[in-house]
PDB file of N, CA and C in Angstrom:
ATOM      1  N   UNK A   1       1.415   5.705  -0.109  1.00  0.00           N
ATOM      2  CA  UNK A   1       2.010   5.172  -1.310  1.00  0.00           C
ATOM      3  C   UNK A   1       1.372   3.807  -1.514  1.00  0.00           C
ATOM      4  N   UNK A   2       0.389   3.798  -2.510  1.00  0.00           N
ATOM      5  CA  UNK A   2       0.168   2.358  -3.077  1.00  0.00           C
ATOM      6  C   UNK A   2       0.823   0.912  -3.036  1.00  0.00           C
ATOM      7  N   UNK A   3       1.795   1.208  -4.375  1.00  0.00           N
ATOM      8  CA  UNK A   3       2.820   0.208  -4.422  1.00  0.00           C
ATOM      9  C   UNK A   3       4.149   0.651  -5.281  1.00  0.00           C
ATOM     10  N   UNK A   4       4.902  -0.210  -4.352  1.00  0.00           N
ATOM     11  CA  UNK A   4       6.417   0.243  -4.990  1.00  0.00           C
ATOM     12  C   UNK A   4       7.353  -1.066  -5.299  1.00  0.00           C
ATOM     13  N   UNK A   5       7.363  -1.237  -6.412  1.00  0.00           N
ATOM     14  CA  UNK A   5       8.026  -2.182  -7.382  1.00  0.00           C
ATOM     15  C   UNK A   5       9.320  -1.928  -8.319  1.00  0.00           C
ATOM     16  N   UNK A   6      10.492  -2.793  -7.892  1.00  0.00           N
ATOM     17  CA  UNK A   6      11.495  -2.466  -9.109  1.00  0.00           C
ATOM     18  C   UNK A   6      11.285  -3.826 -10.158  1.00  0.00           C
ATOM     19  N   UNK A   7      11.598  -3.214 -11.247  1.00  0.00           N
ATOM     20  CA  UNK A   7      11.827  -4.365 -12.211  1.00  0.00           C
ATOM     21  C   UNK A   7      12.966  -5.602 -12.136  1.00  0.00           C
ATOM     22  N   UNK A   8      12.786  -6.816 -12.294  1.00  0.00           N
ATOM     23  CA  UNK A   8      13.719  -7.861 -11.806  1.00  0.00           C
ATOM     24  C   UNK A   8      14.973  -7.634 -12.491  1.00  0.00           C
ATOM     25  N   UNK A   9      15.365  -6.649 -13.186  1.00  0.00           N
ATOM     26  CA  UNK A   9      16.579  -6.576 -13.347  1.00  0.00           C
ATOM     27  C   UNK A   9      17.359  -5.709 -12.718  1.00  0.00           C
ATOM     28  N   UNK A  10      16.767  -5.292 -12.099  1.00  0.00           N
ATOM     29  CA  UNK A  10      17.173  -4.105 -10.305  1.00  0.00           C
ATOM     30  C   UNK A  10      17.136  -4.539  -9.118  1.00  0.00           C
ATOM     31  N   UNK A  11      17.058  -6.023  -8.955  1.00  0.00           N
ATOM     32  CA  UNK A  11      17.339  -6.537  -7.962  1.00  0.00           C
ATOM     33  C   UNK A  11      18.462  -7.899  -7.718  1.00  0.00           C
ATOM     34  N   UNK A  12      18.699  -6.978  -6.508  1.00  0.00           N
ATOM     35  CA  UNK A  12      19.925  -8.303  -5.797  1.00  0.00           C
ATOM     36  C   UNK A  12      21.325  -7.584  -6.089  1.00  0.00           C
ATOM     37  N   UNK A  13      22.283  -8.361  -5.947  1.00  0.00           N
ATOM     38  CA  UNK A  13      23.748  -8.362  -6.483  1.00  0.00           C
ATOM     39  C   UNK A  13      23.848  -7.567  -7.487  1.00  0.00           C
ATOM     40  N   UNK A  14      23.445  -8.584  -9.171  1.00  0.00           N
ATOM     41  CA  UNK A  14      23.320  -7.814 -10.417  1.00  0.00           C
ATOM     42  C   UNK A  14      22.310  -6.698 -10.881  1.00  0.00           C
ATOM     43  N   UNK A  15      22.051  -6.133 -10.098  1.00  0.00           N
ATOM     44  CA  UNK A  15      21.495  -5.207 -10.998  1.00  0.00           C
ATOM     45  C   UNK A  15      21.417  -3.845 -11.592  1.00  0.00           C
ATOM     46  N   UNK A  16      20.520  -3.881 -12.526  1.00  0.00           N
ATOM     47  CA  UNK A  16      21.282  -3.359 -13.723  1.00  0.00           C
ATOM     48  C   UNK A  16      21.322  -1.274 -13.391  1.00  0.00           C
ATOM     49  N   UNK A  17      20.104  -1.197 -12.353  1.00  0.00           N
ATOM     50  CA  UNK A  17      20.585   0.225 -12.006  1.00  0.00           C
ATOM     51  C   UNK A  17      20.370   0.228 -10.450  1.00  0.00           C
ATOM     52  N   UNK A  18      20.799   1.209  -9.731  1.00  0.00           N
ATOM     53  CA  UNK A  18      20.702   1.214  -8.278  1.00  0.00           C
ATOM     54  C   UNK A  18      20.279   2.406  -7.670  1.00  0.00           C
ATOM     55  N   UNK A  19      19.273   2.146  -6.738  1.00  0.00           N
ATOM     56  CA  UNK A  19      18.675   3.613  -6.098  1.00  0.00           C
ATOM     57  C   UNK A  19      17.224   3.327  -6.332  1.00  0.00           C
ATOM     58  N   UNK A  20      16.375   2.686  -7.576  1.00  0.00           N
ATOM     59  CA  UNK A  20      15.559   2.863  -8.088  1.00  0.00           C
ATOM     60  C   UNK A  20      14.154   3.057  -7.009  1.00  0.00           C
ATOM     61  N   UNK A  21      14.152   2.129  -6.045  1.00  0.00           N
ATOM     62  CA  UNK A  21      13.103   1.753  -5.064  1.00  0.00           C
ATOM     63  C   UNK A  21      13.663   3.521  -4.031  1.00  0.00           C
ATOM     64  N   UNK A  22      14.356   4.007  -3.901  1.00  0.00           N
ATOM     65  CA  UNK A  22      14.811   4.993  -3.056  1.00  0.00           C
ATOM     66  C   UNK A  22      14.077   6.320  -3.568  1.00  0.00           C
ATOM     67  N   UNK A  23      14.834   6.233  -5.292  1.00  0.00           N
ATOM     68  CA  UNK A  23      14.516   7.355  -6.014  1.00  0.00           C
ATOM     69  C   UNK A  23      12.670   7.622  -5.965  1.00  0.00           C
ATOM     70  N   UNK A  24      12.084   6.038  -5.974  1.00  0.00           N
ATOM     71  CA  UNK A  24      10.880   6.519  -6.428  1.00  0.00           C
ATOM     72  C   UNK A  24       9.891   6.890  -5.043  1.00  0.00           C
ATOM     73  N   UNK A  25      10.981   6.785  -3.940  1.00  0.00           N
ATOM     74  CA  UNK A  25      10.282   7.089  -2.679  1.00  0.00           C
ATOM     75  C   UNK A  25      10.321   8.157  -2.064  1.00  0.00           C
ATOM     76  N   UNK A  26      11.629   8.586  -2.410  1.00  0.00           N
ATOM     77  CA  UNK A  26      12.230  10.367  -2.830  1.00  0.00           C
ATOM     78  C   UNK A  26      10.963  11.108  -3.477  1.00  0.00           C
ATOM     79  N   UNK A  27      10.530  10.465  -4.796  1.00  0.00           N
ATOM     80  CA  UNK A  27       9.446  11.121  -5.282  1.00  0.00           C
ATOM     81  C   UNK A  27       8.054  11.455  -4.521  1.00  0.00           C
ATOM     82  N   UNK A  28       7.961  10.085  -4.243  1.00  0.00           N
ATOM     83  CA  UNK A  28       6.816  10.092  -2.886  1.00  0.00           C
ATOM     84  C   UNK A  28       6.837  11.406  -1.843  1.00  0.00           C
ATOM     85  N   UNK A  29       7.578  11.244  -1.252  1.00  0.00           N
ATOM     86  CA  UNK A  29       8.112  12.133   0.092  1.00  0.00           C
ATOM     87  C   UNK A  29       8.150  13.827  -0.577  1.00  0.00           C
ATOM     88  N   UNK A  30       8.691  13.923  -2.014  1.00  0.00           N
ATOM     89  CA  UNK A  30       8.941  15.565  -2.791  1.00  0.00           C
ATOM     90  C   UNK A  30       7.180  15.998  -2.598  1.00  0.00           C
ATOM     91  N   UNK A  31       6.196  14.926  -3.358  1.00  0.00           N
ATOM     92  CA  UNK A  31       4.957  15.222  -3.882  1.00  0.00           C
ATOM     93  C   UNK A  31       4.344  15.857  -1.752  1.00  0.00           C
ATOM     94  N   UNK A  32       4.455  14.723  -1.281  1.00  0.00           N
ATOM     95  CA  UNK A  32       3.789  15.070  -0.076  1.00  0.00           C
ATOM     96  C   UNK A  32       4.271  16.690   0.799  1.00  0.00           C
ATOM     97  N   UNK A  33       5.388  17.093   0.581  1.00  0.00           N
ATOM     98  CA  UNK A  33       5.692  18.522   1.104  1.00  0.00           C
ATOM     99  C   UNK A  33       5.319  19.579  -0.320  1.00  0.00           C
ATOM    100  N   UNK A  34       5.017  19.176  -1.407  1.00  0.00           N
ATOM    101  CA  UNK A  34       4.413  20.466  -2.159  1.00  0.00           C
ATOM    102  C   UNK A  34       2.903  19.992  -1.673  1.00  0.00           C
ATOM    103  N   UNK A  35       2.110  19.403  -1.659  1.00  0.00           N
ATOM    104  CA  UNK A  35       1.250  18.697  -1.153  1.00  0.00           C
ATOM    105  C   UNK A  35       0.641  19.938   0.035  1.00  0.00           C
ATOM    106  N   UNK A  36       1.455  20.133   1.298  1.00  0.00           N
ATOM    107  CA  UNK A  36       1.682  20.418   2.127  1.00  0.00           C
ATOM    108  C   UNK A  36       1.389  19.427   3.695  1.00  0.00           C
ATOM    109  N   UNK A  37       1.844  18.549   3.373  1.00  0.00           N
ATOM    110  CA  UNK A  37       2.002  16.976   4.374  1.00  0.00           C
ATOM    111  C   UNK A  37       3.307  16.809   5.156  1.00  0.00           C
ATOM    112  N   UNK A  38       4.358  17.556   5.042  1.00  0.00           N
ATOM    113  CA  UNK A  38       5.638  17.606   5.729  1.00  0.00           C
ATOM    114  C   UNK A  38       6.114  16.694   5.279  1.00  0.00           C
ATOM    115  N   UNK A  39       6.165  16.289   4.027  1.00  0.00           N
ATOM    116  CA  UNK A  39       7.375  14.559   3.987  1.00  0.00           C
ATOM    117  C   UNK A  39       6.324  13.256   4.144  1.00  0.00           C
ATOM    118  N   UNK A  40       5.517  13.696   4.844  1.00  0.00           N
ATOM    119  CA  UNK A  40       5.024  11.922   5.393  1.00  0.00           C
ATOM    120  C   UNK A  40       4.062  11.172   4.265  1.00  0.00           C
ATOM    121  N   UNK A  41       4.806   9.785   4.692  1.00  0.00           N
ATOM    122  CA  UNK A  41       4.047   8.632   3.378  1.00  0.00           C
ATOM    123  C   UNK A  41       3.836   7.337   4.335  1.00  0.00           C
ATOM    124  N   UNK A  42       2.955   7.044   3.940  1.00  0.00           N
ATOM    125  CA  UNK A  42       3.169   5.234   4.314  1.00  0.00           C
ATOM    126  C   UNK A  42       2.741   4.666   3.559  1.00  0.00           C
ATOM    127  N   UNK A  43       3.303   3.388   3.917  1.00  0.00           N
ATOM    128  CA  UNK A  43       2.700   2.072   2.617  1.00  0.00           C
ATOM    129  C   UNK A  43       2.878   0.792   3.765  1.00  0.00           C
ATOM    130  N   UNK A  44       2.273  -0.011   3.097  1.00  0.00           N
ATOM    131  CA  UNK A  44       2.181  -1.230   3.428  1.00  0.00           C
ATOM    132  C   UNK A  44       3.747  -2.242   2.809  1.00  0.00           C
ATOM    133  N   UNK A  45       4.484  -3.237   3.347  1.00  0.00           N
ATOM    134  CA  UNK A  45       5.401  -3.735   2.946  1.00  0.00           C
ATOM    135  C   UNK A  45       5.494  -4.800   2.688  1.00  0.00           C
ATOM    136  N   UNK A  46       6.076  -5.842   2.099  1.00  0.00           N
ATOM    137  CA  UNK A  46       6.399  -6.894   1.928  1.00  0.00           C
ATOM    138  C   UNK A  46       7.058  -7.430   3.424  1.00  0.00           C
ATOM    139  N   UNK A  47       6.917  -8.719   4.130  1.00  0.00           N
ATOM    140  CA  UNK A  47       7.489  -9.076   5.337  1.00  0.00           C
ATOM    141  C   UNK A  47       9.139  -8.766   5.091  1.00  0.00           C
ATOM    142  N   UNK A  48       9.671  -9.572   4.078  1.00  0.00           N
ATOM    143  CA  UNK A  48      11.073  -9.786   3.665  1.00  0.00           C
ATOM    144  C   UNK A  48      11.698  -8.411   3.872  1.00  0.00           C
ATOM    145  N   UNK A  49      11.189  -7.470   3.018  1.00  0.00           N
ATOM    146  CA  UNK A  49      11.832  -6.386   3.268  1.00  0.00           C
ATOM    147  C   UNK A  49      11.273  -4.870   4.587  1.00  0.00           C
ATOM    148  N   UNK A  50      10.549  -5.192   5.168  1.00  0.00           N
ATOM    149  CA  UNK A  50      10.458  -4.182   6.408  1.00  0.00           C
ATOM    150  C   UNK A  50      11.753  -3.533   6.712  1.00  0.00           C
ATOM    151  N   UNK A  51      13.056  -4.936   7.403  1.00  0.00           N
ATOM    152  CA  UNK A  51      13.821  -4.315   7.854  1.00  0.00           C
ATOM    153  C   UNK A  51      14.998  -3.616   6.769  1.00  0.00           C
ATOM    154  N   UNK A  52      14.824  -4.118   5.273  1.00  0.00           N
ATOM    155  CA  UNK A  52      15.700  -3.065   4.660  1.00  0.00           C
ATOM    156  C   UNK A  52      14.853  -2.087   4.155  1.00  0.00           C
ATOM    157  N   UNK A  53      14.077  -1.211   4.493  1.00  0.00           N
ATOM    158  CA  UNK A  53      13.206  -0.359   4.026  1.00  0.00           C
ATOM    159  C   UNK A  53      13.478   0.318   5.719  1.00  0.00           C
ATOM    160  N   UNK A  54      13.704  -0.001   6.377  1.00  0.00           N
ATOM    161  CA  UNK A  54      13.938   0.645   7.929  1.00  0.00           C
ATOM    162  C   UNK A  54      15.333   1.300   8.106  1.00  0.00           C
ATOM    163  N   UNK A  55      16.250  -0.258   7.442  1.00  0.00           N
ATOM    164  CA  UNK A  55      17.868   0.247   7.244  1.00  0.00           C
ATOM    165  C   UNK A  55      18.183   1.257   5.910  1.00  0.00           C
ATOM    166  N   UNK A  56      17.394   1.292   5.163  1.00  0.00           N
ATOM    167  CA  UNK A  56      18.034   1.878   3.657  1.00  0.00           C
ATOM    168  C   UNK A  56      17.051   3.510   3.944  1.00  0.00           C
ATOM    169  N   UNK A  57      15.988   3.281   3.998  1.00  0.00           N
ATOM    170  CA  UNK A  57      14.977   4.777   4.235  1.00  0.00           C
ATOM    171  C   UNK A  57      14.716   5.618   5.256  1.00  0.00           C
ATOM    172  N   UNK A  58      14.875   4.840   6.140  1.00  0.00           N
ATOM    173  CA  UNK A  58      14.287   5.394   8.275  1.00  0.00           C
ATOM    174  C   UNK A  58      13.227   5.184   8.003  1.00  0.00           C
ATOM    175  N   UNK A  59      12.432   4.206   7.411  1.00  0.00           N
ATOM    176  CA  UNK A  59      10.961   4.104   8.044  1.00  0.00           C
ATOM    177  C   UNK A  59      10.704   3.672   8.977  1.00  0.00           C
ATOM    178  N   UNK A  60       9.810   3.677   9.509  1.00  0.00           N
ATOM    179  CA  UNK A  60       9.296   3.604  10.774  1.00  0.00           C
ATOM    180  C   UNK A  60       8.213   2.412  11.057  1.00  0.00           C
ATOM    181  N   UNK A  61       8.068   1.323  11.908  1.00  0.00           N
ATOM    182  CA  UNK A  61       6.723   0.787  11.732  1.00  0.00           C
ATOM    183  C   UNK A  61       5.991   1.431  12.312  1.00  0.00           C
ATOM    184  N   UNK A  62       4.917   1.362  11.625  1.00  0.00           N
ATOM    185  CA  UNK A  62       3.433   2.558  12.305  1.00  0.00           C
ATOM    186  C   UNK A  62       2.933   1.042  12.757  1.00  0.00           C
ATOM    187  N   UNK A  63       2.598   0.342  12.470  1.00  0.00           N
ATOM    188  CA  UNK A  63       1.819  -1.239  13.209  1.00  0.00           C
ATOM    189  C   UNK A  63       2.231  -2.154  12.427  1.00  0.00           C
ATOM    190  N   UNK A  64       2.303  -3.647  12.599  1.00  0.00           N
ATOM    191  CA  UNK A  64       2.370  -4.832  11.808  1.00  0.00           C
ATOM    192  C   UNK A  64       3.013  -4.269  10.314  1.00  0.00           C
ATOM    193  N   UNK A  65       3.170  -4.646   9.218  1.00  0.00           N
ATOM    194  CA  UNK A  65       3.547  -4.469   8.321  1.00  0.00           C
ATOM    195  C   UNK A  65       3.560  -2.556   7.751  1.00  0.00           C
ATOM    196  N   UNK A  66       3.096  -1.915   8.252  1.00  0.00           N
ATOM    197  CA  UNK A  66       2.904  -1.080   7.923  1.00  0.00           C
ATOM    198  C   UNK A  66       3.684   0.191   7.757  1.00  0.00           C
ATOM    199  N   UNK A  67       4.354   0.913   7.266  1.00  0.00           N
ATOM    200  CA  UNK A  67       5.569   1.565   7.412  1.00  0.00           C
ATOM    201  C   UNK A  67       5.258   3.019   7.269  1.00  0.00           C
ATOM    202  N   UNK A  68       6.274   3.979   7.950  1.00  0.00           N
ATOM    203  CA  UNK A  68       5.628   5.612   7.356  1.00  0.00           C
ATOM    204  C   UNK A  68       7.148   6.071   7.385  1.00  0.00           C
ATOM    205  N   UNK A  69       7.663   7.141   6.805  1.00  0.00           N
ATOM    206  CA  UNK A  69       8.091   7.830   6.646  1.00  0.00           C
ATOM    207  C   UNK A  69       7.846   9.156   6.860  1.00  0.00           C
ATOM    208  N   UNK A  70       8.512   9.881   7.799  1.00  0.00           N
ATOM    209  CA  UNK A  70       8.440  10.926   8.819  1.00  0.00           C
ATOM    210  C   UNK A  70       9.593  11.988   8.124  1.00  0.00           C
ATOM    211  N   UNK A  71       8.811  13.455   8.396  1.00  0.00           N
ATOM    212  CA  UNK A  71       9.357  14.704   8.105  1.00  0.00           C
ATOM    213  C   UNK A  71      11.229  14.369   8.050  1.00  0.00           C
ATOM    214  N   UNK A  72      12.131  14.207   9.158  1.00  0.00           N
ATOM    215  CA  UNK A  72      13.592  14.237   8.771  1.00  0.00           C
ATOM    216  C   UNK A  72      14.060  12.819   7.890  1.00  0.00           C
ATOM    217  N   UNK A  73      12.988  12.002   8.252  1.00  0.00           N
ATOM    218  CA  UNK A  73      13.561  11.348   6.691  1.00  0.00           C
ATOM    219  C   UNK A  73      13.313  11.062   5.591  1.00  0.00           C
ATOM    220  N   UNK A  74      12.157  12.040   5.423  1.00  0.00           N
ATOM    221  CA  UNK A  74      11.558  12.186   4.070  1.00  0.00           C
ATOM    222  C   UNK A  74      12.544  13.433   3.658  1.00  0.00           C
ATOM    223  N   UNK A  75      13.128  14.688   4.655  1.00  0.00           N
ATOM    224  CA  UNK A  75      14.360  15.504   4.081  1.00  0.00           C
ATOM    225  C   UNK A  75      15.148  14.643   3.359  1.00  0.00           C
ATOM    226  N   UNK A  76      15.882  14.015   4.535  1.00  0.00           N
ATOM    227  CA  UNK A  76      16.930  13.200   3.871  1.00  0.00           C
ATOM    228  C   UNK A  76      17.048  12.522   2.604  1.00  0.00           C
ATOM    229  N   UNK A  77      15.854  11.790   2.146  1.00  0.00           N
ATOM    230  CA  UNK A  77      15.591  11.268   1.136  1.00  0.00           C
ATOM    231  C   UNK A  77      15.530  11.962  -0.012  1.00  0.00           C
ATOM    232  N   UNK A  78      14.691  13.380   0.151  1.00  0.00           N
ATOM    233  CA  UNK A  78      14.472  14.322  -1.128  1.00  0.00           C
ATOM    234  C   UNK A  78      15.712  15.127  -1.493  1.00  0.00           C
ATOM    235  N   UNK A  79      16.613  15.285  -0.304  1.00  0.00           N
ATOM    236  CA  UNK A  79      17.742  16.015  -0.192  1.00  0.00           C
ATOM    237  C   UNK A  79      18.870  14.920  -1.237  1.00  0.00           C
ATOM    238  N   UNK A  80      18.403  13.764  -0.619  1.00  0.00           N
ATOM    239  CA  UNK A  80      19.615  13.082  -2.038  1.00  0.00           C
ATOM    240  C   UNK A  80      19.381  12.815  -3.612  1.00  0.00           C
ATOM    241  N   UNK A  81      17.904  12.912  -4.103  1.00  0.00           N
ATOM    242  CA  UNK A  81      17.824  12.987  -5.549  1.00  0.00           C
ATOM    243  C   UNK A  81      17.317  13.973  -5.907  1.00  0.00           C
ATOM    244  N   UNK A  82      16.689  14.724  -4.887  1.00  0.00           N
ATOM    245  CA  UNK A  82      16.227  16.488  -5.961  1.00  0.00           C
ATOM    246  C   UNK A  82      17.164  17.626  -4.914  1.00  0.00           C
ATOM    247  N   UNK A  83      18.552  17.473  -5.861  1.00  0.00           N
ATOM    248  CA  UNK A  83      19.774  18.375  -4.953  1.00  0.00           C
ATOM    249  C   UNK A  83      19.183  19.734  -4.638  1.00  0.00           C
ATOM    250  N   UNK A  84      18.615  20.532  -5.167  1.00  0.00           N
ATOM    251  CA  UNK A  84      17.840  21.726  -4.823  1.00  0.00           C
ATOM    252  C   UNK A  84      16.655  22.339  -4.617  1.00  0.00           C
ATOM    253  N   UNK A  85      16.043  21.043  -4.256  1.00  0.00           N
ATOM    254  CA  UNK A  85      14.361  20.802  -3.687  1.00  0.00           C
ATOM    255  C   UNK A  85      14.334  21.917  -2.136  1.00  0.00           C
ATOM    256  N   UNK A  86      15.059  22.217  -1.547  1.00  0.00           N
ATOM    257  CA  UNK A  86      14.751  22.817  -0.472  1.00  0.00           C
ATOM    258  C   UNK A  86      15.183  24.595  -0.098  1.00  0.00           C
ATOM    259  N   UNK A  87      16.127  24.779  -1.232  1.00  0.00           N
ATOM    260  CA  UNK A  87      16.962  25.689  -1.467  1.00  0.00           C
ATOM    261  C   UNK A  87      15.713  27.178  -1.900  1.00  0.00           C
ATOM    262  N   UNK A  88      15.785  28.124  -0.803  1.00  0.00           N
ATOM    263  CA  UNK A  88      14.822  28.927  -0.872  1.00  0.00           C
ATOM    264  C   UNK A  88      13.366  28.570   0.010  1.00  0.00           C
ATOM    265  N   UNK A  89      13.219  27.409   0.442  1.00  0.00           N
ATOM    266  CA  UNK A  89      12.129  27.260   0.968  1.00  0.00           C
ATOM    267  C   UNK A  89      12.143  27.244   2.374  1.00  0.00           C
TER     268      UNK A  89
END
């Protein structure tokens, strides 16, 4: 995954929708199992947020800044915004 950005009105306390950084990582993780990659993504992170990208997603550090996302929690992730992404498969 390149880069993953919410708009400043999606962050912090006020903002104006919630999930957005999740949803679009959900997407990430859907593309890589039609793909046929099992779920897995990595990206590079911002320092600040490593550890809520560890607490909010299960990523994983692969080295220094670097993060991946692994087969059961790339399920988990696709399992909460595409409710019938797995159903039959």
């Amino acid at each position: 995954m390149h880069l993953l950005e919410s708009a400043p009105h999606n962050w912090g306390q006020g903002k104006q929708h919630v999930g957005v950084a999740g949803n679009l990582v959900a997407f990430a993780c859907k593309n890589s199992f039609d793909l046929g990659f099992d779920g897995h993504i990595a990206f590079t992170a911002k320092t600040r947020l490593i550890k809520h990208y560890i607490d909010t997603l299960d990523a994983e550090i692969i080295y220094g800044r670097r993060l991946g996302i692994f087969t059961p929690a790339a399920k988990k992730l696709v399992n909460s915004y595409f409710k019938n992404y797995f159903n039959g498969k």
